[in-house]
Structure formats: C-alpha cells, structure tokens
PDB file of N, CA and C in Angstrom:
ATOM      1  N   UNK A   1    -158.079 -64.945 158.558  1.00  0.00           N
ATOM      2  CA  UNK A   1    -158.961 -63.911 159.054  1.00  0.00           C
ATOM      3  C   UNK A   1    -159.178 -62.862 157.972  1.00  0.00           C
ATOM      4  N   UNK A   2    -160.594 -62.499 157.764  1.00  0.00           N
ATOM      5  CA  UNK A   2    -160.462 -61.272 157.036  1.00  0.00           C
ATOM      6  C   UNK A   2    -161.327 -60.143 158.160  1.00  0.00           C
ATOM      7  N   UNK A   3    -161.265 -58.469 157.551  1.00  0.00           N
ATOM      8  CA  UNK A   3    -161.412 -57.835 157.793  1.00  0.00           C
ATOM      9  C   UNK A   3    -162.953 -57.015 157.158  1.00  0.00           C
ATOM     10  N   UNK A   4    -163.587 -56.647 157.683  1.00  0.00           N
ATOM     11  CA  UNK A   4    -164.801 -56.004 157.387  1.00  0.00           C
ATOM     12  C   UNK A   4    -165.346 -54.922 157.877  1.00  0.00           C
ATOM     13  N   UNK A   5    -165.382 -53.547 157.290  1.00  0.00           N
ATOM     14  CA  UNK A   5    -166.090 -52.395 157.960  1.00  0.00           C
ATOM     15  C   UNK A   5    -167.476 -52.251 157.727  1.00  0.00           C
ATOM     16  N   UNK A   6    -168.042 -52.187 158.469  1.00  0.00           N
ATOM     17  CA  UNK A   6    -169.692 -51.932 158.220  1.00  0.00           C
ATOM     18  C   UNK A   6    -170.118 -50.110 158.963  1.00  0.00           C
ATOM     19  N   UNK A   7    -171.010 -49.574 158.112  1.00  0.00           N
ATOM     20  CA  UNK A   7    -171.344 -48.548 158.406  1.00  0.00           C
ATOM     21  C   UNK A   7    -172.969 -48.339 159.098  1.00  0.00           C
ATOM     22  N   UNK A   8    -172.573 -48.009 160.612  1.00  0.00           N
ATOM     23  CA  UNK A   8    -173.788 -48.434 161.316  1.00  0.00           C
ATOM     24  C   UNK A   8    -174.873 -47.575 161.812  1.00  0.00           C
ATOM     25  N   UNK A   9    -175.793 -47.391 161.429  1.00  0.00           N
ATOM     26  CA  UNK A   9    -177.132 -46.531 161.347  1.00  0.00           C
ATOM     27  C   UNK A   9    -177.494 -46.312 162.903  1.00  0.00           C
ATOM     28  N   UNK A  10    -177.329 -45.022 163.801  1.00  0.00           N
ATOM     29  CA  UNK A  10    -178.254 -45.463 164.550  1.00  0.00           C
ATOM     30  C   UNK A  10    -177.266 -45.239 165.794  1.00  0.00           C
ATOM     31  N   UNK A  11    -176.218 -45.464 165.448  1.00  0.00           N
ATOM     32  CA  UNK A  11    -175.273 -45.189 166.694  1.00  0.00           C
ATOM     33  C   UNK A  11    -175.286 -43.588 167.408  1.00  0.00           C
ATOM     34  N   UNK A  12    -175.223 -43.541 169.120  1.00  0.00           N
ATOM     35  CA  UNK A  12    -175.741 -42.335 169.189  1.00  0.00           C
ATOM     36  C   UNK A  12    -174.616 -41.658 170.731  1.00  0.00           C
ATOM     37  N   UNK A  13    -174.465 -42.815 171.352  1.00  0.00           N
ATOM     38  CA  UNK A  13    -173.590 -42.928 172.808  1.00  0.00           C
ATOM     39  C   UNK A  13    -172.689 -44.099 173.060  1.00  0.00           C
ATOM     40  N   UNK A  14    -172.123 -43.673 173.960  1.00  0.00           N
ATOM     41  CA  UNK A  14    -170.890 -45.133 174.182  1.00  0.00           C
ATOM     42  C   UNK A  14    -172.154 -46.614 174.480  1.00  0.00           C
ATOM     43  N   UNK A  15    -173.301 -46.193 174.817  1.00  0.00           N
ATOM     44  CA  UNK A  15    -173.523 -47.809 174.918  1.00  0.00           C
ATOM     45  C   UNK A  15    -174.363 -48.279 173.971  1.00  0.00           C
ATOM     46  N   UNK A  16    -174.497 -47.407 173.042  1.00  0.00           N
ATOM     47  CA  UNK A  16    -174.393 -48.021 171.552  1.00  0.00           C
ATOM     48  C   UNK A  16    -173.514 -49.017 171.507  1.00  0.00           C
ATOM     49  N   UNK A  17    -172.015 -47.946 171.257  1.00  0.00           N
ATOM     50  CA  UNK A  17    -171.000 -48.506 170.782  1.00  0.00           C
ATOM     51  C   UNK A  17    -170.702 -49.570 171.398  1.00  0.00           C
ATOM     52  N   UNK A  18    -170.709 -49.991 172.326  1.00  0.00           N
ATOM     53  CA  UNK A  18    -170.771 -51.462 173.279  1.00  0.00           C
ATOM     54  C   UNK A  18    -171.947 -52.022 172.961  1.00  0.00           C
ATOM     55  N   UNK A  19    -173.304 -52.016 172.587  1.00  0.00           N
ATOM     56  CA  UNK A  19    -173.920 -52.547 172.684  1.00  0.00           C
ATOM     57  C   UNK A  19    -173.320 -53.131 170.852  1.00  0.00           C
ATOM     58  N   UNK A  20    -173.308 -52.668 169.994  1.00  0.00           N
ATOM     59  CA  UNK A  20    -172.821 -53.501 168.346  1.00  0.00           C
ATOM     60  C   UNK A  20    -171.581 -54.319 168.857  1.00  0.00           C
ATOM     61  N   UNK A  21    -170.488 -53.611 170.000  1.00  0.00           N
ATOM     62  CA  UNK A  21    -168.859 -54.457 169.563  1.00  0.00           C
ATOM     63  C   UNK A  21    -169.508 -55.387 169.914  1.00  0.00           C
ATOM     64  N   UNK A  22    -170.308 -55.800 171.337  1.00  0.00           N
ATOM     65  CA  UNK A  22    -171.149 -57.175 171.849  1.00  0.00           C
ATOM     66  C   UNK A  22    -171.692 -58.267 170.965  1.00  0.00           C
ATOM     67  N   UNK A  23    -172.860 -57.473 170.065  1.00  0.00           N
ATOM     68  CA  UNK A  23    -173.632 -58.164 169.300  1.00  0.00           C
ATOM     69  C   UNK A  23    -172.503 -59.270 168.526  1.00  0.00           C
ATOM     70  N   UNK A  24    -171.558 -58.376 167.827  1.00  0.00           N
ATOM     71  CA  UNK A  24    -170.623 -58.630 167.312  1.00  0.00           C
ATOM     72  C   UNK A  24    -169.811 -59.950 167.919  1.00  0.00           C
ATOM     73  N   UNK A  25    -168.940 -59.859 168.520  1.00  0.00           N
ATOM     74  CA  UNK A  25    -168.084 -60.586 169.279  1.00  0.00           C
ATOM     75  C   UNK A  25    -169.041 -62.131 169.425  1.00  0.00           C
ATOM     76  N   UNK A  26    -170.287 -61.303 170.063  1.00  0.00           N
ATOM     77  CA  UNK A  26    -171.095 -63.287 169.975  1.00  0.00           C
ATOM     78  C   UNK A  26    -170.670 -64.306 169.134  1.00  0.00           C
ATOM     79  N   UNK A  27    -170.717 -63.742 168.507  1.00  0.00           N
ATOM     80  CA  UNK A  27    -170.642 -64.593 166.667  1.00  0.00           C
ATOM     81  C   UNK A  27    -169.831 -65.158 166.826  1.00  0.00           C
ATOM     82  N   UNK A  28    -169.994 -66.940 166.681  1.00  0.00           N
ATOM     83  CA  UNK A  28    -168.661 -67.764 166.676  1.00  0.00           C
ATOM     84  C   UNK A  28    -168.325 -67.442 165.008  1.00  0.00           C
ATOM     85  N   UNK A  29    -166.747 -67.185 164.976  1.00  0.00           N
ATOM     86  CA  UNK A  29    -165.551 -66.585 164.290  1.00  0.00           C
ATOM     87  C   UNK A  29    -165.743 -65.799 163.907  1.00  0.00           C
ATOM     88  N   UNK A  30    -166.123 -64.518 164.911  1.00  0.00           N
ATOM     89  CA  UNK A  30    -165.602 -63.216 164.933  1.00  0.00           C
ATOM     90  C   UNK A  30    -164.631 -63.039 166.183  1.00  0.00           C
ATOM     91  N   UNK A  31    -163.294 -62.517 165.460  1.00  0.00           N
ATOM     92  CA  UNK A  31    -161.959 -62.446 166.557  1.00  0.00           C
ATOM     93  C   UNK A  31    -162.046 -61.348 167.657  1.00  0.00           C
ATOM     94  N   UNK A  32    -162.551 -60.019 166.348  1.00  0.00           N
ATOM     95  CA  UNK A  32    -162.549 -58.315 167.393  1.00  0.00           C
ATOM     96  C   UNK A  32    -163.404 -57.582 166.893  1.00  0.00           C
ATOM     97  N   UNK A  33    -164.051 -56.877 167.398  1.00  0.00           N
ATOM     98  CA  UNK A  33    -165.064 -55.611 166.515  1.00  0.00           C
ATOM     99  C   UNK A  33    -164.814 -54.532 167.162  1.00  0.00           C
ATOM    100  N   UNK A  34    -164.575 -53.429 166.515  1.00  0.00           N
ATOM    101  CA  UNK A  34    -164.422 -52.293 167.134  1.00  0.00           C
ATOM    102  C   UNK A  34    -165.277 -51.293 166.596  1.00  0.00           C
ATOM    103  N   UNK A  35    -166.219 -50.940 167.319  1.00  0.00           N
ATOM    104  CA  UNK A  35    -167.076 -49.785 166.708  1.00  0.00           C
ATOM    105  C   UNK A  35    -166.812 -48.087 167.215  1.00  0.00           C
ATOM    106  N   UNK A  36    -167.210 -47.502 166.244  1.00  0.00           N
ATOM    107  CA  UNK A  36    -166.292 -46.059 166.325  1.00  0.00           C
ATOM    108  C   UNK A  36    -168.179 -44.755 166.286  1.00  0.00           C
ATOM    109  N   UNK A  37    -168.277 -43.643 167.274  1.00  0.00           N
ATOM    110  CA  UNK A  37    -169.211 -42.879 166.749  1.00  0.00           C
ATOM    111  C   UNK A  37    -168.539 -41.908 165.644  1.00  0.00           C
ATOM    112  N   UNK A  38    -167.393 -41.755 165.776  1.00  0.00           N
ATOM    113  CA  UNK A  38    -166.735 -40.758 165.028  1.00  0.00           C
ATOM    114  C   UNK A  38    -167.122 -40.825 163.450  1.00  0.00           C
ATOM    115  N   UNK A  39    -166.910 -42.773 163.218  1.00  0.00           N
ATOM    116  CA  UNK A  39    -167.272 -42.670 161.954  1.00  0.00           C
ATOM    117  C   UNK A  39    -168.479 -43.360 161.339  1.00  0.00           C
ATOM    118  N   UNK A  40    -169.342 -43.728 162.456  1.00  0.00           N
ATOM    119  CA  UNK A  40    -170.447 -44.261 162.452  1.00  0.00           C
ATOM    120  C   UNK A  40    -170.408 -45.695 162.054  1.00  0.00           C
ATOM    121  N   UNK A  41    -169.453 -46.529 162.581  1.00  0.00           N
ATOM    122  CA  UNK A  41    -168.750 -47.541 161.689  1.00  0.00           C
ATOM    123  C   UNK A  41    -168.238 -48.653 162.615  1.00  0.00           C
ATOM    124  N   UNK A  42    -168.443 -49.998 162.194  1.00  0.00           N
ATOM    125  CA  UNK A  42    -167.893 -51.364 163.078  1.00  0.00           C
ATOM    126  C   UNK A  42    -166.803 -51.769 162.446  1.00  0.00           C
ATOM    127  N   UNK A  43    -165.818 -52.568 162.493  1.00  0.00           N
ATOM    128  CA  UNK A  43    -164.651 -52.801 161.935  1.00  0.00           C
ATOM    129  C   UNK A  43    -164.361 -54.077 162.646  1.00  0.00           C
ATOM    130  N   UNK A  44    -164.553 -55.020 161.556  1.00  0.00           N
ATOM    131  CA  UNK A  44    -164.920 -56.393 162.425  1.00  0.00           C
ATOM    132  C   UNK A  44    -163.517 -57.477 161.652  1.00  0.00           C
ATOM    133  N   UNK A  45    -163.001 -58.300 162.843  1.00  0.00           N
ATOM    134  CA  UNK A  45    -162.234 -59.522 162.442  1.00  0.00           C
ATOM    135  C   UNK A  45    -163.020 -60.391 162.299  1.00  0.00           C
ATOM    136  N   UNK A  46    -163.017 -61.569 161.301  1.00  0.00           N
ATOM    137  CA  UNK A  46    -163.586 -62.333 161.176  1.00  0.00           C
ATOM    138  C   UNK A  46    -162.916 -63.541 160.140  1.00  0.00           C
ATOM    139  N   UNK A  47    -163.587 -64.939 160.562  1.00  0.00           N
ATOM    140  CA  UNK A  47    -163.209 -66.047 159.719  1.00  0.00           C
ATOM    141  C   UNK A  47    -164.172 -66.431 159.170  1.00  0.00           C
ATOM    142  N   UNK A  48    -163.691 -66.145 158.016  1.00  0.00           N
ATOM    143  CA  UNK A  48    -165.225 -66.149 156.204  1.00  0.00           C
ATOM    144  C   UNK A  48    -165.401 -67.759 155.843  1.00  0.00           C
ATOM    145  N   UNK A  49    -164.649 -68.302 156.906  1.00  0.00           N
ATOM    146  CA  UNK A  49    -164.880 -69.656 156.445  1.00  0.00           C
ATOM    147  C   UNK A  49    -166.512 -70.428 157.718  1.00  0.00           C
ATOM    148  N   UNK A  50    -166.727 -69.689 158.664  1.00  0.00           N
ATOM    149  CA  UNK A  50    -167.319 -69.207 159.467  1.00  0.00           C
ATOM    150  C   UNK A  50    -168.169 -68.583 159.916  1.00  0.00           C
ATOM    151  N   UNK A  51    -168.143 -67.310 159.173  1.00  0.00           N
ATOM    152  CA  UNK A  51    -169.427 -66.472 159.085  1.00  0.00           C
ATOM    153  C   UNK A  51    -169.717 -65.898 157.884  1.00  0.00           C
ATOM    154  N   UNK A  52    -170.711 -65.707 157.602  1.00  0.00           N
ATOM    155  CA  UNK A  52    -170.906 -64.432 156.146  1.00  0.00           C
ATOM    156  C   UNK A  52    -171.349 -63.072 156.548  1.00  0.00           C
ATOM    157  N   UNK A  53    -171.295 -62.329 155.479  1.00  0.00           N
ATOM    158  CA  UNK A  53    -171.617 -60.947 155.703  1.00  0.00           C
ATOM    159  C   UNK A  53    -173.381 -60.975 156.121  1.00  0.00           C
ATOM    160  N   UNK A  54    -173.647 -61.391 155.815  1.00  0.00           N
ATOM    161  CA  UNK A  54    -175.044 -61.384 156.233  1.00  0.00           C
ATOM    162  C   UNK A  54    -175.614 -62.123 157.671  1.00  0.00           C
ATOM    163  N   UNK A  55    -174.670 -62.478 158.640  1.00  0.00           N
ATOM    164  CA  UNK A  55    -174.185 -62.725 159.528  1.00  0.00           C
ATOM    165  C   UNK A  55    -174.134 -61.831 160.224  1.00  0.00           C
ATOM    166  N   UNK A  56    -173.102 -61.039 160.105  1.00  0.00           N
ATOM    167  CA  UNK A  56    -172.314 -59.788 160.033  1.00  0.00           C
ATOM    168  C   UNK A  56    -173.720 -58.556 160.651  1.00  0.00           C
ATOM    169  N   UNK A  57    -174.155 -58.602 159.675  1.00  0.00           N
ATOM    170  CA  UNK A  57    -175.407 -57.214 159.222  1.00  0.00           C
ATOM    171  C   UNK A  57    -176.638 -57.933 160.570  1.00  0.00           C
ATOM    172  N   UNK A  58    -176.857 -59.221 160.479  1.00  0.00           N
ATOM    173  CA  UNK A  58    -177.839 -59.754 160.955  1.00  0.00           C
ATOM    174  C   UNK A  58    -177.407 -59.183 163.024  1.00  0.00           C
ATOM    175  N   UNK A  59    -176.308 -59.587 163.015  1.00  0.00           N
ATOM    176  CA  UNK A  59    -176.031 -59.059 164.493  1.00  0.00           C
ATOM    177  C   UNK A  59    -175.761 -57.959 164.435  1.00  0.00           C
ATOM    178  N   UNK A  60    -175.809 -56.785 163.791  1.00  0.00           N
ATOM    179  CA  UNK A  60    -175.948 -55.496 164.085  1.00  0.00           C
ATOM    180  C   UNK A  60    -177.635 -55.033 164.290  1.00  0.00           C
ATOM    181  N   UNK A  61    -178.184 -55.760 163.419  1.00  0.00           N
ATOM    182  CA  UNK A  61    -179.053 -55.661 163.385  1.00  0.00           C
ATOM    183  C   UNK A  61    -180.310 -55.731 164.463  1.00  0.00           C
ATOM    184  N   UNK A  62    -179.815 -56.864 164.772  1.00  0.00           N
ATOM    185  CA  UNK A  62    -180.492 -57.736 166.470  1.00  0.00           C
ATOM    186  C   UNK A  62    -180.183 -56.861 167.429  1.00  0.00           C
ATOM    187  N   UNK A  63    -179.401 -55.982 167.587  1.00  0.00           N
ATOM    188  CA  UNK A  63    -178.486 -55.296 168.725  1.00  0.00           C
ATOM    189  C   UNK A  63    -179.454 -53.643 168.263  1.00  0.00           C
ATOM    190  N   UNK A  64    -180.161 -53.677 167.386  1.00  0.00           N
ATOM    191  CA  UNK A  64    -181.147 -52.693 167.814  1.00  0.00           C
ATOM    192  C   UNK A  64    -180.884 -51.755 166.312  1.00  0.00           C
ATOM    193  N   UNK A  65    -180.054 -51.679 165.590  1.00  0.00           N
ATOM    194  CA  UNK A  65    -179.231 -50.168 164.274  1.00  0.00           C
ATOM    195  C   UNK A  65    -179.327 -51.357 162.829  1.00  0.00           C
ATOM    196  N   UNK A  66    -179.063 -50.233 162.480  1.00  0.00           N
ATOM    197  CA  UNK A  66    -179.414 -50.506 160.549  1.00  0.00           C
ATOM    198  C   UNK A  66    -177.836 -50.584 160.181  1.00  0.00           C
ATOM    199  N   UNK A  67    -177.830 -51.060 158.557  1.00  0.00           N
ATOM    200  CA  UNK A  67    -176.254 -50.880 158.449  1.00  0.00           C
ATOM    201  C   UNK A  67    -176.812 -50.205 156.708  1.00  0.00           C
ATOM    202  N   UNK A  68    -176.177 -49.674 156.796  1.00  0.00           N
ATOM    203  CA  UNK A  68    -176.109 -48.833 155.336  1.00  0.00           C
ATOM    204  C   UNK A  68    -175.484 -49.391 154.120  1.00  0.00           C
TER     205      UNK A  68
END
C-alpha cells in the first residue's frame, strides 16, 4: 500500500468532504481516503500496483473539485 495526499480545490462543507472520501473509495485499490476542510486535503490509501495518480486526480475530479 502506498500513501497519497492530494490538495483539493473546492471543498466547502461536510458533504463535500463525503462527497471526495466517496469518489475516492470507488476506485478498485483504494483501501481509505480521508478528506479534511481544515487542510483542504484527501489523504488516500492506495495499491500503485492498481491505480495511478492520475486515477487518483481523475476521481476527485468527477466528484465535482480541482486538485492543485
């Protein structure tokens, strides 16, 4: 498993923040995502054998926010 923080554009209320951990989690081999407003930021488990970062960005993306 590796680990990945992404910094997410756009986040504004808790159902933001549920709406990215979601996007997230879809993704076959992603383990956990935890998104934060505090730091404007997703913090994602993931297996790189599995997904890529552009993966990653692409389901934040779909879920409505930008990633910086």
């Amino acid at each position: 498993m590796a680990e990945k923080e992404l910094n997410v554009v756009g986040m504004h209320c808790p159902s933001c923040v549920m709406a990215v951990e979601l996007s997230m989690k879809d993704l076959n081999g992603v383990d956990d995502a935890k998104a934060s407003l505090d730091t404007n930021s997703v913090t994602v488990e993931y297996d790189p054998d599995k997904i890529t970062d552009a993966d990653l960005v692409g389901a934040v993306k779909e879920a409505g926010f930008d990633v910086e």
